[in-house]
Protein backbone atom coordinates (compact mmCIF):
# COMPACT_ATOMS: atom_id res chain seq x y z
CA UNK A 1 0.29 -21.51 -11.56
CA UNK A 2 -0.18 -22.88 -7.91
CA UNK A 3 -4.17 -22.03 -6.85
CA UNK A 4 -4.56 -18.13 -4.75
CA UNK A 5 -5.01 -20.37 -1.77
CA UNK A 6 -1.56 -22.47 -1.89
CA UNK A 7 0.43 -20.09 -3.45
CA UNK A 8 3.34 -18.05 -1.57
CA UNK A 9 7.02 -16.57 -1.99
CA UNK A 10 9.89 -18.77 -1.96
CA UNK A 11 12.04 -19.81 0.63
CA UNK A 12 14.96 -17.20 0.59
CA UNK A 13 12.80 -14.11 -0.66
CA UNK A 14 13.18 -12.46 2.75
CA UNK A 15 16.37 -13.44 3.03
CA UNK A 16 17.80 -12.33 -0.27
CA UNK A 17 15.70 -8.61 0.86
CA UNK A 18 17.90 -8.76 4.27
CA UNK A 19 20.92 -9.28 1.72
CA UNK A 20 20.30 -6.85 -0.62
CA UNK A 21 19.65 -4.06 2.29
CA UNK A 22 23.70 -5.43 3.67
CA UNK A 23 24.99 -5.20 0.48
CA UNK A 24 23.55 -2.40 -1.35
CA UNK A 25 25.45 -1.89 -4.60
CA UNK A 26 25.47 -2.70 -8.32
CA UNK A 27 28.66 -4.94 -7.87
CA UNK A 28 26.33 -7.15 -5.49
CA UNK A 29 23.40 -6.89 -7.21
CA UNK A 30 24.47 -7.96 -10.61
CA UNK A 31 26.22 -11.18 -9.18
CA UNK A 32 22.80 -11.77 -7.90
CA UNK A 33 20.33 -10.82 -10.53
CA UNK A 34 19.47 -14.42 -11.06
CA UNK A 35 18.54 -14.67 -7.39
CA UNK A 36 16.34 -11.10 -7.94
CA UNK A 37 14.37 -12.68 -10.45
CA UNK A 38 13.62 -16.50 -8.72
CA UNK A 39 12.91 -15.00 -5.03
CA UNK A 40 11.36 -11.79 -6.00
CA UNK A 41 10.66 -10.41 -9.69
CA UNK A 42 8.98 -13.50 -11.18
CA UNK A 43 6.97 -14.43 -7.51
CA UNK A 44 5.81 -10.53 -7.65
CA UNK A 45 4.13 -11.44 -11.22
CA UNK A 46 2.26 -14.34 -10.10
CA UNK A 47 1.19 -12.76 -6.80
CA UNK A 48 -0.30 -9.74 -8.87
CA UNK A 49 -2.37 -12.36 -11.18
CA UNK A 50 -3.57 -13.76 -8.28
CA UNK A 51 -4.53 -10.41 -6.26
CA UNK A 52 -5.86 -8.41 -9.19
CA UNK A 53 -8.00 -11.49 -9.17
CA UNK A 54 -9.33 -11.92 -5.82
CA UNK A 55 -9.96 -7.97 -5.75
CA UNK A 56 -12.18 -8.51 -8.00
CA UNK A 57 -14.02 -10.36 -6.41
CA UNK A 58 -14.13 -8.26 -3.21
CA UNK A 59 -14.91 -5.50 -5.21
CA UNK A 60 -16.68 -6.46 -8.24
CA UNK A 61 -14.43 -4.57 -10.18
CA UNK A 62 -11.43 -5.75 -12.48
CA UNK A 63 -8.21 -4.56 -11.38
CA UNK A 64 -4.49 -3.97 -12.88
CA UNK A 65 -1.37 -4.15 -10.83
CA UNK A 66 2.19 -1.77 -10.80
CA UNK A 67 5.48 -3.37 -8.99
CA UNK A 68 7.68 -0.53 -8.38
CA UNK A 69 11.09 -0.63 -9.43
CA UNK A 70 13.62 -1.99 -7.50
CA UNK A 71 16.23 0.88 -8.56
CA UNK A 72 16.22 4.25 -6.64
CA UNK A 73 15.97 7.41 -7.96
CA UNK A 74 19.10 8.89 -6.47
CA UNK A 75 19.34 11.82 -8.54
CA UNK A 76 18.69 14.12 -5.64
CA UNK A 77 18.88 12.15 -2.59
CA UNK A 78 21.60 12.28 -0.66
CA UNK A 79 20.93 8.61 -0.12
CA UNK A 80 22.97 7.15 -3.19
CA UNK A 81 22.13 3.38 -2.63
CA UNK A 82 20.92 2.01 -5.84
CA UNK A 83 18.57 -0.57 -4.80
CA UNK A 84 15.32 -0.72 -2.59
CA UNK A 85 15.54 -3.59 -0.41
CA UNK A 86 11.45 -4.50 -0.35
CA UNK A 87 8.81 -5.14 -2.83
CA UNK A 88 5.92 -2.91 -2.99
CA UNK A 89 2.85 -3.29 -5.60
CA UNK A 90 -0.09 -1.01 -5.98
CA UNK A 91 -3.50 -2.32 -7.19
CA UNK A 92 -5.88 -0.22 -9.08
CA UNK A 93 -9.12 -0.53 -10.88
CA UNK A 94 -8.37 -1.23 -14.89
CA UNK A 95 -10.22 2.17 -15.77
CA UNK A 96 -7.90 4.50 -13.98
CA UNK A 97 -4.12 4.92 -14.39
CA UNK A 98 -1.82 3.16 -12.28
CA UNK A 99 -0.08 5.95 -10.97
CA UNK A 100 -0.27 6.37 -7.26
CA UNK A 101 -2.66 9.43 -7.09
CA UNK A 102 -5.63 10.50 -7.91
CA UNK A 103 -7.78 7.71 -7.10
CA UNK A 104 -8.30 4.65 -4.08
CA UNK A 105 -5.39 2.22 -4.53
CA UNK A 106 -4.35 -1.16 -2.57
CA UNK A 107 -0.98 -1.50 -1.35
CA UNK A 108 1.38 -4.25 -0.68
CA UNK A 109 4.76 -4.30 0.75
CA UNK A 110 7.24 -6.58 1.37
CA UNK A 111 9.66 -5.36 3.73
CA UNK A 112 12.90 -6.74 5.45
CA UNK A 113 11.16 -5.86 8.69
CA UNK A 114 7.38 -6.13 8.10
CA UNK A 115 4.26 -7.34 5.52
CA UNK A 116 2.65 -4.17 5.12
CA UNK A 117 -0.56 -3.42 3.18
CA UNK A 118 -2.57 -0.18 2.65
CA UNK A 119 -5.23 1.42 0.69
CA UNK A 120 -6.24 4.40 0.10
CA UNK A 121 -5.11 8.01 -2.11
CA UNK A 122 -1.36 9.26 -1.71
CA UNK A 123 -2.05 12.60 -2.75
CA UNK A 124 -5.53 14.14 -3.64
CA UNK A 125 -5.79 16.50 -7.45
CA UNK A 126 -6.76 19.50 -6.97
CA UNK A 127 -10.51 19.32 -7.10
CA UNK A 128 -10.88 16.06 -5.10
CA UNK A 129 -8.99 17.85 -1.98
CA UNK A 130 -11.60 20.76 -1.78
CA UNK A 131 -14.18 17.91 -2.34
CA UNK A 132 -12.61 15.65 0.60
CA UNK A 133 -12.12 18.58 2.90
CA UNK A 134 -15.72 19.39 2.28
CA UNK A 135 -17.08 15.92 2.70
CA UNK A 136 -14.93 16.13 6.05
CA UNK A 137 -16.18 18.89 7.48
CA UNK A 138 -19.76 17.65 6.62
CA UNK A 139 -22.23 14.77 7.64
CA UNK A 140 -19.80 12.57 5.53
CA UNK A 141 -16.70 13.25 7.51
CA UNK A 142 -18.26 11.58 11.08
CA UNK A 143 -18.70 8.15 8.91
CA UNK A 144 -15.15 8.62 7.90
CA UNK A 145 -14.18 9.27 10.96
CA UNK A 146 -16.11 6.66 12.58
CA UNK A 147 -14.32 3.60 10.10
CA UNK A 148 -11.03 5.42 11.02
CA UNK A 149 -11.34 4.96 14.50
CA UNK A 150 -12.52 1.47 14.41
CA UNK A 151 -9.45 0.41 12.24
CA UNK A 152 -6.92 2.39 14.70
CA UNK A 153 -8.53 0.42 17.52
CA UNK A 154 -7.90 -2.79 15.60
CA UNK A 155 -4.02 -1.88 14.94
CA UNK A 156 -4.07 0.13 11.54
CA UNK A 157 -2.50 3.04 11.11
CA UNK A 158 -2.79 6.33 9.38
CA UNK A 159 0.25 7.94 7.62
CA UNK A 160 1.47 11.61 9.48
CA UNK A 161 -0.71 14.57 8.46
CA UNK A 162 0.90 16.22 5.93
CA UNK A 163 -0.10 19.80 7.41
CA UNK A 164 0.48 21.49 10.42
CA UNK A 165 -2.06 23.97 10.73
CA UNK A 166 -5.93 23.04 9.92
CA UNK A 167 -6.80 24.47 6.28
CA UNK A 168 -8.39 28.14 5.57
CA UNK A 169 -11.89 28.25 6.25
CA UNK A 170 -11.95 25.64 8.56
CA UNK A 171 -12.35 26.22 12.67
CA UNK A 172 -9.04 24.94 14.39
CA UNK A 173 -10.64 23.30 16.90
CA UNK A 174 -12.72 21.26 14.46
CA UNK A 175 -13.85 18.05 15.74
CA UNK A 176 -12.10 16.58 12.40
CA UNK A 177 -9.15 18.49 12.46
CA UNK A 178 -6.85 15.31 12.07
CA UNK A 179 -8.61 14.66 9.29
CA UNK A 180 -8.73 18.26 7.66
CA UNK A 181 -4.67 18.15 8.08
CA UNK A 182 -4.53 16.05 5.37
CA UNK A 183 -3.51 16.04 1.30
CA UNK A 184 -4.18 12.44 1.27
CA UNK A 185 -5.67 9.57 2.88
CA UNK A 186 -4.32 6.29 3.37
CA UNK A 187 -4.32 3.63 5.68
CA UNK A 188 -1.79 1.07 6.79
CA UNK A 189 -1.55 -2.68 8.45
CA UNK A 190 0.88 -4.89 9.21
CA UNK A 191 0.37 -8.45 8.51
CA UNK A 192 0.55 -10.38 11.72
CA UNK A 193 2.76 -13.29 10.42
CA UNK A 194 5.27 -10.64 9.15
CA UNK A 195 7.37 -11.00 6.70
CA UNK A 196 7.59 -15.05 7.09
CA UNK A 197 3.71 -14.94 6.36
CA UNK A 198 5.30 -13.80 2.78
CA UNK A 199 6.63 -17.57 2.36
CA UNK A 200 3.70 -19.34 3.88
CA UNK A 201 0.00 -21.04 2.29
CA UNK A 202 -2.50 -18.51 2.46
CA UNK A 203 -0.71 -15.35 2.30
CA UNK A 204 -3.64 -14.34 0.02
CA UNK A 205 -6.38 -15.00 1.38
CA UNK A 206 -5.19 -13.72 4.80
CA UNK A 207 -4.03 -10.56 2.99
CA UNK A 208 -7.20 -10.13 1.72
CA UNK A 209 -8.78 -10.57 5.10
CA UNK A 210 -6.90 -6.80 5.47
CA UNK A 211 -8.06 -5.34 2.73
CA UNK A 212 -11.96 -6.67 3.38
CA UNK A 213 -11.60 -4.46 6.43
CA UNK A 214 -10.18 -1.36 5.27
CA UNK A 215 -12.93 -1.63 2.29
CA UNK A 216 -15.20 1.40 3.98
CA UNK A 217 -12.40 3.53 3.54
CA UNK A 218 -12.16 3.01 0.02
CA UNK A 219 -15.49 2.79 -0.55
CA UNK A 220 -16.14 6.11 1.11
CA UNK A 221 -13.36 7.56 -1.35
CA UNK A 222 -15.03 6.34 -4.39
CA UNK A 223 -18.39 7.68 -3.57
């Protein structure tokens, strides 16, 4: 396996995304499973070996990895298009399920139109929302807040508050009240090679250049 360092995507994994997204149907996509598994499905296992690997060493922890599947769940969309035309893989510490919520979780997506990566909780349980709203609203929050602002500054990006109207018990005109909209916390950032970065030396290392910033943030979610 070609070293963290040298190793990247193939020429033609972006392109065969771009295809995929034009031609979005089982006809197409079985005449091109082959292509699926060179460009994407095979890459995707290597890359995981690799990151799992190097986030380990950024966070002295040993992680696992979960590629989402490239089928859709159409059953009720209205959106019937079989296929997802980008690659996205969560990271996760070995000790907690790979499931998306619940605990801090890397992100990485390949995209027809971006290189996106992320960290961060999708949804809070139950008792970790009252516990994040209270660390919020406390001494706690104004760190938070502080890491947030610095990453926004450098181009990062928070996903869309998932509620309108700050949460009972909580002053509207708190000074965290973007914060306190929230039923999860993650942050985003583009790669700035896009999605040609994908197919280019050093892909890894520069993508872990991301997630060695957005670290706090995790790190403030684990504590």
């Amino acid at each position: 396996m070609t070293s963290a360092n040298q190793w990247c995507f193939p020429d033609g994994a972006v392109s065969f995304l771009e295809k995929l997204k034009a031609n979005n149907n089982r006809e197409w996509f079985t005449e091109h499973k082959s292509d699926f598994a060179e460009l994407i499905q095979e890459p995707a296992k290597e890359l995981c070996a690799h990151m799992c690997a190097q986030l380990e060493k950024l966070t002295g922890e040993a992680h696992a990895s979960k590629v989402f599947r490239v089928h859709r769940d159409v059953r009720f969309s209205k959106d019937k298009s079989p296929y997802k035309p980008h690659l996205h893989i969560l990271f996760r510490t070995v000790d907690e399920p790979v499931d998306g919520l619940g605990h801090p979780a890397w992100f990485f997506g390949l995209e027809t139109e971006r290189l996106a990566v992320g960290c961060g909780i999708f949804t809070f349980e139950k008792q970790a929302l009252i516990d994040y709203r209270e660390r919020v609203a406390g001494e706690d929050g104004a760190s938070l807040a502080k890491m947030v602002s610095k990453l926004t500054a450098q181009g990062f990006r928070l996903r869309d508050p998932e509620l309108k109207k700050v949460p009972s018990g909580y002053a509207k005109g708190h000074p965290r009240a973007d914060l306190l909209l929230r039923k999860g916390l993650t942050i985003w950032g583009d790669h700035p090679g896009g999605p040609p970065a994908a197919m280019a030396a050093k892909v890894i290392p520069s993508t872990v250049q991301l997630y060695r910033k957005m670290k706090p943030v995790v790190d403030w979610l684990n504590d």
